[in-house]
C-alpha atoms as a PDB file:
ATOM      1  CA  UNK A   1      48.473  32.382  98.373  1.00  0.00           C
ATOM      2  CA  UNK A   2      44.872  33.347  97.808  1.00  0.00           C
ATOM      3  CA  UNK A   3      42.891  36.452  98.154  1.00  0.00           C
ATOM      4  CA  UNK A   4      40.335  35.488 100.261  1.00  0.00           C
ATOM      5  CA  UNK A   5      39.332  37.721 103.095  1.00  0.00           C
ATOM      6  CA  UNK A   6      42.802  39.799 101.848  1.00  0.00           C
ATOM      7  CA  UNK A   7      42.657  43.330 102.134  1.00  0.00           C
ATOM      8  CA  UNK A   8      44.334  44.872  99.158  1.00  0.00           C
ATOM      9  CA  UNK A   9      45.480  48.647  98.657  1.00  0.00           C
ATOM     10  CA  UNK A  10      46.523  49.960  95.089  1.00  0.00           C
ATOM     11  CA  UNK A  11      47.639  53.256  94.158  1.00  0.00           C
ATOM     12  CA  UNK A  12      47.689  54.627  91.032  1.00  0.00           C
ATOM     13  CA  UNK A  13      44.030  52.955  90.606  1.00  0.00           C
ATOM     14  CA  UNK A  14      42.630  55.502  88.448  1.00  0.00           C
ATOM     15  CA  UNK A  15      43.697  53.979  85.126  1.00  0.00           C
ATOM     16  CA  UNK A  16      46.280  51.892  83.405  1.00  0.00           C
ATOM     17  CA  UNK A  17      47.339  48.801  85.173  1.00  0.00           C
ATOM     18  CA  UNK A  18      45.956  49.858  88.426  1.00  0.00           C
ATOM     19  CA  UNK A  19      42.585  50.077  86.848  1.00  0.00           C
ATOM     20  CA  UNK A  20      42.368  46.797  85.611  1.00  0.00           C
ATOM     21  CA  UNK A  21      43.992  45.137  88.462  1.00  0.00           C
ATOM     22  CA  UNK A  22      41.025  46.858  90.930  1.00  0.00           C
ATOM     23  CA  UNK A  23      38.264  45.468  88.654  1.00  0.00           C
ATOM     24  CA  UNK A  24      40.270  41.840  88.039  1.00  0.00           C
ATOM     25  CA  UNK A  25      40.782  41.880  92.079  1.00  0.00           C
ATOM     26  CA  UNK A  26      37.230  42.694  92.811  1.00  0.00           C
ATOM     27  CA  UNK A  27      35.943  39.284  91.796  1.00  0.00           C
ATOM     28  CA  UNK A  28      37.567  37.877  93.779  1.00  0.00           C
ATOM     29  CA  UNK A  29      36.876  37.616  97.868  1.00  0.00           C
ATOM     30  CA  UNK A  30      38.729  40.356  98.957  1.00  0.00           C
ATOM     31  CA  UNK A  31      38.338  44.087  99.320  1.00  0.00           C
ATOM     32  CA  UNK A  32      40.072  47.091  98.090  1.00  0.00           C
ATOM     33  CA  UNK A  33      41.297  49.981  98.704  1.00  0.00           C
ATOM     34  CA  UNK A  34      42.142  52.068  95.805  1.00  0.00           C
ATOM     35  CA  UNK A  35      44.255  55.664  95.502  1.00  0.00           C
ATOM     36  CA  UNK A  36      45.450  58.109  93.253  1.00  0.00           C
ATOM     37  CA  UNK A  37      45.014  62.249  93.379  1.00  0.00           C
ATOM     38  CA  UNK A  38      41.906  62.021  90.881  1.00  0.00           C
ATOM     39  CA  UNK A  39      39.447  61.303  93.294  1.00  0.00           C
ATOM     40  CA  UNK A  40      36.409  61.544  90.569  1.00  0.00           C
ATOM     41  CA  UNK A  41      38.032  58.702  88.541  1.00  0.00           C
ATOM     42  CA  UNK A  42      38.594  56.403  91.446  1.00  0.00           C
ATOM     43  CA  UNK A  43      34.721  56.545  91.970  1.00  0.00           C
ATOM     44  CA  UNK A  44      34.564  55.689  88.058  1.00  0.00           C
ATOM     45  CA  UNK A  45      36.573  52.852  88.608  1.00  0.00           C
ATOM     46  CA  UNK A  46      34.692  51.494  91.721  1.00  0.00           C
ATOM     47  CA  UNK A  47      31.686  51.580  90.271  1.00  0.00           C
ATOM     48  CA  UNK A  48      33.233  49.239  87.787  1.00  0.00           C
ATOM     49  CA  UNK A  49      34.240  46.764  90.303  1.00  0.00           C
ATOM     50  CA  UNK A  50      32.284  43.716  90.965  1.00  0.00           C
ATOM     51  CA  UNK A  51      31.265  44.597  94.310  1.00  0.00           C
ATOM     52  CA  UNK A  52      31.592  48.271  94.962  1.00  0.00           C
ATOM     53  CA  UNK A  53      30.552  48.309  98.681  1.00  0.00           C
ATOM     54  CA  UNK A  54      33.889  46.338  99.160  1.00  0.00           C
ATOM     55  CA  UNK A  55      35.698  49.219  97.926  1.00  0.00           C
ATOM     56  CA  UNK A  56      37.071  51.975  99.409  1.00  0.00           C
ATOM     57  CA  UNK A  57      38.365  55.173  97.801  1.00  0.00           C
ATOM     58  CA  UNK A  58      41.212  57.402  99.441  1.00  0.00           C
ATOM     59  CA  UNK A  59      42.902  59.902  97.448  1.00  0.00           C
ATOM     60  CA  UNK A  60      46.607  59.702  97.676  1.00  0.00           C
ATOM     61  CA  UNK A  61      49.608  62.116  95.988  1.00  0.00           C
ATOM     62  CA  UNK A  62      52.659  60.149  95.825  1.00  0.00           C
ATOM     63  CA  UNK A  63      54.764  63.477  95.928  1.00  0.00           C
ATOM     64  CA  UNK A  64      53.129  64.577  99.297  1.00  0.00           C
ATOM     65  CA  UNK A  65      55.394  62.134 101.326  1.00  0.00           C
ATOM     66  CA  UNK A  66      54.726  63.897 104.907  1.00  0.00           C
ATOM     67  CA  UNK A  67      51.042  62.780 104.637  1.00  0.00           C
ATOM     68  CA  UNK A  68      51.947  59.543 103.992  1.00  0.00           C
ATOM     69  CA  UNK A  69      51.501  58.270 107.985  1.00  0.00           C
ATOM     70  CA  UNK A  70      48.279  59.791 108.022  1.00  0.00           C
ATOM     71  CA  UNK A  71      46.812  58.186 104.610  1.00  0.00           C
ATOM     72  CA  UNK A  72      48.128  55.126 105.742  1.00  0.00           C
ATOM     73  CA  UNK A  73      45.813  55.107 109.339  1.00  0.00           C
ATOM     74  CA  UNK A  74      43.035  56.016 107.360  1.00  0.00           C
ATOM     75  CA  UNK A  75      43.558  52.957 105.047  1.00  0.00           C
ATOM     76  CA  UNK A  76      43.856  50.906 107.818  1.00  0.00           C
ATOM     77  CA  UNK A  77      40.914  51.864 109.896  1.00  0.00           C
ATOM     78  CA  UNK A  78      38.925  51.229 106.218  1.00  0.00           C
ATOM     79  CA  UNK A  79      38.304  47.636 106.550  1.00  0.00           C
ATOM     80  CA  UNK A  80      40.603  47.387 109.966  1.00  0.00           C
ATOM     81  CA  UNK A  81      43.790  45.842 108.720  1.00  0.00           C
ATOM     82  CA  UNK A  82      45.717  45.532 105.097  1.00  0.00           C
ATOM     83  CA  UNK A  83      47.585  42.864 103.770  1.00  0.00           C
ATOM     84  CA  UNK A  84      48.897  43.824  99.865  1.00  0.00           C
ATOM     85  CA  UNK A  85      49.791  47.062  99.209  1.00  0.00           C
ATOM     86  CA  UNK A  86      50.327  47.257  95.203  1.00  0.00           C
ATOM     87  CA  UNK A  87      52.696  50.178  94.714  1.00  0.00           C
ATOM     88  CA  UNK A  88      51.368  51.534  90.784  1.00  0.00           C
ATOM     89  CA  UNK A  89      51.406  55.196  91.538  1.00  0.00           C
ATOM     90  CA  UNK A  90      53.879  56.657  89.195  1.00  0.00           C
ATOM     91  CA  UNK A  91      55.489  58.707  86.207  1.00  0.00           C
ATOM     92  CA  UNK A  92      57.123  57.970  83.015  1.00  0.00           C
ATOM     93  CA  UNK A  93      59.551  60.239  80.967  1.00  0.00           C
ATOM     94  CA  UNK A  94      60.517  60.992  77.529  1.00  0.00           C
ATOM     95  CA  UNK A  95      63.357  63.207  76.804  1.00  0.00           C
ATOM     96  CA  UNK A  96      67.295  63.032  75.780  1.00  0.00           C
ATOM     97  CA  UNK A  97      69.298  63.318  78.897  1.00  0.00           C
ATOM     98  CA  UNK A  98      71.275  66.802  77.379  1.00  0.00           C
ATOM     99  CA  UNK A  99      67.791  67.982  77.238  1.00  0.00           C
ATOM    100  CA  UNK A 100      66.275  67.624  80.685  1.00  0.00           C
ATOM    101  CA  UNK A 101      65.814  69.871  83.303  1.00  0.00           C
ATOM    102  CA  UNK A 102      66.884  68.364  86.576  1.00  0.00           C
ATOM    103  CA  UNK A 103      63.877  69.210  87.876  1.00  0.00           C
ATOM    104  CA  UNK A 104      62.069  66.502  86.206  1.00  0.00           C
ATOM    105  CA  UNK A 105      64.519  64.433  87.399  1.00  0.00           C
ATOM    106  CA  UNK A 106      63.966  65.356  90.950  1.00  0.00           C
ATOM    107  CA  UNK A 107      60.199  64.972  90.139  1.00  0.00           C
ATOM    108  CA  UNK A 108      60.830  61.254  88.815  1.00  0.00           C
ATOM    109  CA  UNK A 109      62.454  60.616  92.270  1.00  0.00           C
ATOM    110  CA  UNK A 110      60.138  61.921  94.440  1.00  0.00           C
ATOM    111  CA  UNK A 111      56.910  60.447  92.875  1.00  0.00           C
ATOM    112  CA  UNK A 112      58.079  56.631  91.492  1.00  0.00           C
ATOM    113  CA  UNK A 113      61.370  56.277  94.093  1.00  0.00           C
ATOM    114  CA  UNK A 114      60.383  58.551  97.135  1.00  0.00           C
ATOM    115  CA  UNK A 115      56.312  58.318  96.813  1.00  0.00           C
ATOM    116  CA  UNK A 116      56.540  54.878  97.065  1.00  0.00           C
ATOM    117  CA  UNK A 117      59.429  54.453  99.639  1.00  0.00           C
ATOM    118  CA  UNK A 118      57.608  56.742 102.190  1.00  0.00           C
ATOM    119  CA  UNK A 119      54.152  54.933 101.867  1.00  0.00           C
ATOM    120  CA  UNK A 120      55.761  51.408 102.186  1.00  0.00           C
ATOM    121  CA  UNK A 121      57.630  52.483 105.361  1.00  0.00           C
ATOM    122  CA  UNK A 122      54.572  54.079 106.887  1.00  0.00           C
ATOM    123  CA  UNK A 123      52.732  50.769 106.105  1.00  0.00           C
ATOM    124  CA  UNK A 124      55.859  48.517 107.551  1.00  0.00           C
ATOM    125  CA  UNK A 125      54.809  48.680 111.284  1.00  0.00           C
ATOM    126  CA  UNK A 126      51.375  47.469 110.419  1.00  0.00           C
ATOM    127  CA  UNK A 127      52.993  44.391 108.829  1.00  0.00           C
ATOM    128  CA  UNK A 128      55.427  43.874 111.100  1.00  0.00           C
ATOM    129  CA  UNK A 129      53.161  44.211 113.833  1.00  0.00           C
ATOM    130  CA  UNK A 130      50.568  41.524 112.175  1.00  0.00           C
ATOM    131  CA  UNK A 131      53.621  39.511 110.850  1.00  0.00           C
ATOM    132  CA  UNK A 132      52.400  39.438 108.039  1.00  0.00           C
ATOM    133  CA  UNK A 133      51.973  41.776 104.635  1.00  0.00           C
ATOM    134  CA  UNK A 134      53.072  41.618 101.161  1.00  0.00           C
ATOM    135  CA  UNK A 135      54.504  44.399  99.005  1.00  0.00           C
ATOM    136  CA  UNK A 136      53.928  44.077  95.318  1.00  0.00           C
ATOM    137  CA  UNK A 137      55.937  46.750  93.613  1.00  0.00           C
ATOM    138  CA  UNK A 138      55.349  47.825  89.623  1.00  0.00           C
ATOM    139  CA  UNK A 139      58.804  48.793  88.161  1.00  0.00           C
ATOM    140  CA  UNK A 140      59.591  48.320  84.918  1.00  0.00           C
ATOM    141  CA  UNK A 141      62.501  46.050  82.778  1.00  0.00           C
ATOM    142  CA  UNK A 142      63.512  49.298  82.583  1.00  0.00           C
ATOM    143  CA  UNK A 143      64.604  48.602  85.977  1.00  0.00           C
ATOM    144  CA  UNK A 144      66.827  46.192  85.296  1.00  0.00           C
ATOM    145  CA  UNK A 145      68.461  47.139  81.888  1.00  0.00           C
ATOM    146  CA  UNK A 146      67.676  51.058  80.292  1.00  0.00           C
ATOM    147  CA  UNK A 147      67.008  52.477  77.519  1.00  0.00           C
ATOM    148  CA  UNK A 148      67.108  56.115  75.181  1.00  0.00           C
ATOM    149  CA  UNK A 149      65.010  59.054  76.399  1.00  0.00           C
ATOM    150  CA  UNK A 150      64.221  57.440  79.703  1.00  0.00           C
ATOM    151  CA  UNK A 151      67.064  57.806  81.849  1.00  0.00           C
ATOM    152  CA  UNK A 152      65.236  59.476  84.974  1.00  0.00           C
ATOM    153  CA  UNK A 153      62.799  56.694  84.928  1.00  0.00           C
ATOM    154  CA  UNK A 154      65.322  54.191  84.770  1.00  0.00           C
ATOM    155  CA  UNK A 155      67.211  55.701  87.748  1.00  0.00           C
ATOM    156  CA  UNK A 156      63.855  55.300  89.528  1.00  0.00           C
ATOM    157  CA  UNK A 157      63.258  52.527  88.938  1.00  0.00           C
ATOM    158  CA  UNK A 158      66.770  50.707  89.493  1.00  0.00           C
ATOM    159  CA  UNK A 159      66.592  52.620  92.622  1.00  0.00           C
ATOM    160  CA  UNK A 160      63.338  50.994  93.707  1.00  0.00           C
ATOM    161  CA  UNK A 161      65.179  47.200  93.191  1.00  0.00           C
ATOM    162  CA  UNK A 162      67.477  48.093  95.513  1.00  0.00           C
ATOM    163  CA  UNK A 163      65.405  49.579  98.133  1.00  0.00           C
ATOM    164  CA  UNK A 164      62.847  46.447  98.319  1.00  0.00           C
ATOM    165  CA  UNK A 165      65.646  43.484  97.705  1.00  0.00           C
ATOM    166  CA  UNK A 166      66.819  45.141 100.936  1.00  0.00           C
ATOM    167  CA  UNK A 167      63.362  45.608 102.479  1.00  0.00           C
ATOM    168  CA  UNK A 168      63.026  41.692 101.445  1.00  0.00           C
ATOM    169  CA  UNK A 169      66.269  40.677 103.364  1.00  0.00           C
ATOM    170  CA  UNK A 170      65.714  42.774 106.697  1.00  0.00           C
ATOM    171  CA  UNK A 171      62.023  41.338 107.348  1.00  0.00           C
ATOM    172  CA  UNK A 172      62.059  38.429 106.068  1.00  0.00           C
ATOM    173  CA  UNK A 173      62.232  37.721 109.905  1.00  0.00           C
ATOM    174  CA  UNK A 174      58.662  39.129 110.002  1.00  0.00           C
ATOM    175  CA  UNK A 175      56.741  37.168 107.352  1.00  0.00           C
ATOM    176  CA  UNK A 176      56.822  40.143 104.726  1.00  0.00           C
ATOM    177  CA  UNK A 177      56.951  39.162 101.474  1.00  0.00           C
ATOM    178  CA  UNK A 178      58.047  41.578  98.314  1.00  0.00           C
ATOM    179  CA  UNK A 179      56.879  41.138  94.268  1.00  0.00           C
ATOM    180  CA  UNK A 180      58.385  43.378  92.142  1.00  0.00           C
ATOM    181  CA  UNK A 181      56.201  43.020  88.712  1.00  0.00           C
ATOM    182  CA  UNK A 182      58.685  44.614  85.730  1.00  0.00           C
ATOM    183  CA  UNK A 183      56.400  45.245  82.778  1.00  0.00           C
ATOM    184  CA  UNK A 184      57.727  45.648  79.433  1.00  0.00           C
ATOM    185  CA  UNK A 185      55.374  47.886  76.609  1.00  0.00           C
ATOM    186  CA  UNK A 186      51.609  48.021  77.684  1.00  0.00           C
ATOM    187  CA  UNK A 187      49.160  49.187  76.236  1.00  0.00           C
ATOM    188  CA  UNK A 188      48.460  52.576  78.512  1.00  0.00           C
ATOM    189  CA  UNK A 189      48.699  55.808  78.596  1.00  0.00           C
ATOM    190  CA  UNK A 190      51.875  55.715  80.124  1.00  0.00           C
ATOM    191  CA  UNK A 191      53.487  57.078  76.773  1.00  0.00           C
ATOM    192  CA  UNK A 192      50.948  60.137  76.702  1.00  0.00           C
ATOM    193  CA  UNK A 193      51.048  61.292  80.258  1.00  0.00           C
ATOM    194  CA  UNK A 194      55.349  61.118  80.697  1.00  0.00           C
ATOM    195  CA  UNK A 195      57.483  64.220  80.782  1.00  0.00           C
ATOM    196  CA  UNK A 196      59.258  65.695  78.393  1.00  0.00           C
ATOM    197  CA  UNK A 197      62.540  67.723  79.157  1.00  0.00           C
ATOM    198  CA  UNK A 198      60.866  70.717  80.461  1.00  0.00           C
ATOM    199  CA  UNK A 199      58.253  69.092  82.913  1.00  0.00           C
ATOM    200  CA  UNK A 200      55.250  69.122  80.010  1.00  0.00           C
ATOM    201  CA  UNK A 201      53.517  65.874  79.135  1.00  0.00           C
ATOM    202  CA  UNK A 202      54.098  64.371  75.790  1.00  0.00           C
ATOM    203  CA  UNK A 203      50.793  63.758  74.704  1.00  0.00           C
ATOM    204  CA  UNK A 204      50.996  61.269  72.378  1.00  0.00           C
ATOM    205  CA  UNK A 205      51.521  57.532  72.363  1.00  0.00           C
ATOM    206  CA  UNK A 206      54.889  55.562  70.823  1.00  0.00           C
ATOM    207  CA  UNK A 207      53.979  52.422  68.175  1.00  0.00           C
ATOM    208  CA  UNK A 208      55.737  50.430  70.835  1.00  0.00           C
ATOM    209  CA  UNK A 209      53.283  51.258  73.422  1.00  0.00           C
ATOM    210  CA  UNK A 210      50.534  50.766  71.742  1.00  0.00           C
ATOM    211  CA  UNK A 211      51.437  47.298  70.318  1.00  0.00           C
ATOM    212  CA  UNK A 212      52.375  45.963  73.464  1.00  0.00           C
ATOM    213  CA  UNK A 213      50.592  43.840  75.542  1.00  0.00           C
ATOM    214  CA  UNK A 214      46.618  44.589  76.457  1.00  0.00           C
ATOM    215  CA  UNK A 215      46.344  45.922  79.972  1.00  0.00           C
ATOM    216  CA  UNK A 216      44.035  43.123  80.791  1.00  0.00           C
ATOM    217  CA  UNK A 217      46.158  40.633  79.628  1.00  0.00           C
ATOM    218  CA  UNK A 218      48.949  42.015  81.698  1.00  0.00           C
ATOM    219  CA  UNK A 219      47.194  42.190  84.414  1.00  0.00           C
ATOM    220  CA  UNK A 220      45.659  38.426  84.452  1.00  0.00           C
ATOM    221  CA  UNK A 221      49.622  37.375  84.167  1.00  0.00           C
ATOM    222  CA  UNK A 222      50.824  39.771  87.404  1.00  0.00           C
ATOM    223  CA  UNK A 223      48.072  38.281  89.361  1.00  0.00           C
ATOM    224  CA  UNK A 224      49.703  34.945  88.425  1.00  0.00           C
ATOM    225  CA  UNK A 225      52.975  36.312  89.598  1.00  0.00           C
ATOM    226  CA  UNK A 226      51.468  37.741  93.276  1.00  0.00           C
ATOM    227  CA  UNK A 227      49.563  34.703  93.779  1.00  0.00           C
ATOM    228  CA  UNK A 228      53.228  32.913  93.277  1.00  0.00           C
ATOM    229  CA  UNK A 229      54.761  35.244  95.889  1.00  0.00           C
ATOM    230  CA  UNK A 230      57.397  35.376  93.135  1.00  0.00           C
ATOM    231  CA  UNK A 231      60.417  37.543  94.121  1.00  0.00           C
ATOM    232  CA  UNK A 232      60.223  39.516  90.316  1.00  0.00           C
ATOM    233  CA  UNK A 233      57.993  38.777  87.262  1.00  0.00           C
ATOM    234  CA  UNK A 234      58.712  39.752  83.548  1.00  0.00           C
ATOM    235  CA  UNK A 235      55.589  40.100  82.151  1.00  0.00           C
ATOM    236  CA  UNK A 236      55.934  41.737  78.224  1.00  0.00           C
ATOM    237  CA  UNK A 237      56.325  40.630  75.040  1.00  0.00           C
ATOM    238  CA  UNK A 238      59.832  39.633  73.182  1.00  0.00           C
ATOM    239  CA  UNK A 239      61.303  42.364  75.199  1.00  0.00           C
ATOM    240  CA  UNK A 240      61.166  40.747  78.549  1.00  0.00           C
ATOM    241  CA  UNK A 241      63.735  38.292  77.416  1.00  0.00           C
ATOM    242  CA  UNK A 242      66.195  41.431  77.579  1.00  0.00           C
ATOM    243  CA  UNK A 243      66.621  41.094  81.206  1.00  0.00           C
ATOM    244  CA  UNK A 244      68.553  37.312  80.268  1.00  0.00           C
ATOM    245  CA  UNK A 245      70.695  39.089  77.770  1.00  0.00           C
ATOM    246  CA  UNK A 246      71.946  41.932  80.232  1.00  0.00           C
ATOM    247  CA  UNK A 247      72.488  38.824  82.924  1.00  0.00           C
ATOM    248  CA  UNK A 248      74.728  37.020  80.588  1.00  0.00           C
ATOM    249  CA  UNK A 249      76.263  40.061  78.704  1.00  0.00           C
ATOM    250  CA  UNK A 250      75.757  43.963  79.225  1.00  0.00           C
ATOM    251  CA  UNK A 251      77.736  45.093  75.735  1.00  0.00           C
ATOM    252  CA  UNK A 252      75.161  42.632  73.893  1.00  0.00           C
ATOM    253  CA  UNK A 253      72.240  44.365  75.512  1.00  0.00           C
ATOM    254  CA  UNK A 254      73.488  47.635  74.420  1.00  0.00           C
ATOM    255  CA  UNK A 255      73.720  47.123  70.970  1.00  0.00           C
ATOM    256  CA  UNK A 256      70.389  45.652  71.178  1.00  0.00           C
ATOM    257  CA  UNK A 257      68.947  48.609  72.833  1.00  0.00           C
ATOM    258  CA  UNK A 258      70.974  51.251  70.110  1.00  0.00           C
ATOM    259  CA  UNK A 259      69.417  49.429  67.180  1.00  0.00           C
ATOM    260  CA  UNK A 260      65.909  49.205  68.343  1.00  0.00           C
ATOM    261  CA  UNK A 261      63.162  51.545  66.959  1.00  0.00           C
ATOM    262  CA  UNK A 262      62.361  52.697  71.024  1.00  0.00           C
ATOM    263  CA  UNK A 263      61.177  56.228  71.073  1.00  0.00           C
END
């Protein structure tokens, strides 16, 4: 697959991964559309990109999932069709589960699990109609094995595996293909901007975060993985190899997990 002529829609484009996927994706042929609520920062990050009149900026809030139908018509009357959506909107978390409010797990649900579930059905006529389109989903390997302080985000996550393995299966029949990209520790500010037990940001980043992979590195290496069509990609350092370990044995992957320095 190439991205020539493709018309590719990101959320969660105002920094982090999203970021540097918009400005790695605008050299190519191909034009963008890129969301997120911070409106001012998307028109940072498309003057950035290679070719900014082949960008187009809609503000989008993953938590808002009855305006989801609507966003999506304007998207699609931006440059007339779309074939990628890149699901990167989201939330991380950072708390013991004995102290967090079930609010913010409610909140993780509705903006990483529900967020994205609602845009990616309001998109699915439009790709079943074309018979064609291509979800590319950014979970986590915390989405396929967990660990301490992050069990709402795991639960989203997990929760969006099963969703699009079943979204895979049920149109396959229409052409639709789904990537789900699980990063391990990048270099973000994913640590600084999750929730704590009571809803508040943390504010600070982990060593684990910030000696993980560079964003653009990442980024060149999911691009790999879309351009593959490739059904998941484990794109990290030593800690993508956990996903093999809770394959071939779940207690071994726990003790793993309990004696790593993960904050």
């Amino acid at each position: 697959m190439t991205f020539d002529n493709k018309i590719i829609w990101i959320t969660g484009a105002s920094s982090g991964i999203g970021k540097s996927l918009a400005i790695a994706l605008s050299k190519y042929n191909c034009k963008l559309i890129i969301s997120s609520r911070r409106t001012e920062a998307l028109q940072n990050v498309k003057a950035l990109c290679r070719n900014p009149n082949s960008v187009y900026v809609l503000a989008l809030d993953l938590e808002d999932t009855l305006a989801m139908k609507s966003i999506t018509e304007t998207a699609i009357s931006a440059f007339g069709k779309i074939d990628i959506l890149v699901n990167n909107g989201g939330i991380s978390q950072r708390s013991p589960i004995i102290e967090t409010s079930i609010d913010v797990d409610r909140k993780l649900m509705e903006v990483d699990y529900l967020g994205t579930v609602a845009l990616s059905k309001a998109l699915l006529p439009h790709f079943i109609a074309q018979q064609s389109g291509h979800y590319v989903v950014v979970s986590s390997l915390m989405g396929k094995f967990s660990s301490h302080y992050r069990s709402a985000y795991c639960a989203a996550k997990h929760a969006l595996h099963g969703f699009f393995d079943a979204l895979r299966l049920e149109h396959d029949k229409d052409h639709i293909k789904v990537t789900m990209i699980c990063p391990g520790f990048v270099n973000t500010n994913v640590a600084r901007n999750a929730l704590t037990g009571d809803g508040s940001e943390q504010g600070y980043q982990d060593d684990m975060t910030e000696n993980g992979l560079d964003v653009d590195v990442f980024v060149k290496k999911m691009i790999k993985a879309i351009r593959k069509e490739k059904y998941e990609a484990y794109i990290g350092k030593f800690e993508k190899f956990g996903v093999l370990v809770k394959r071939l044995s779940p207690k071994l992957i726990h003790k793993l997990v309990m004696r790593s320095k993960v904050k």
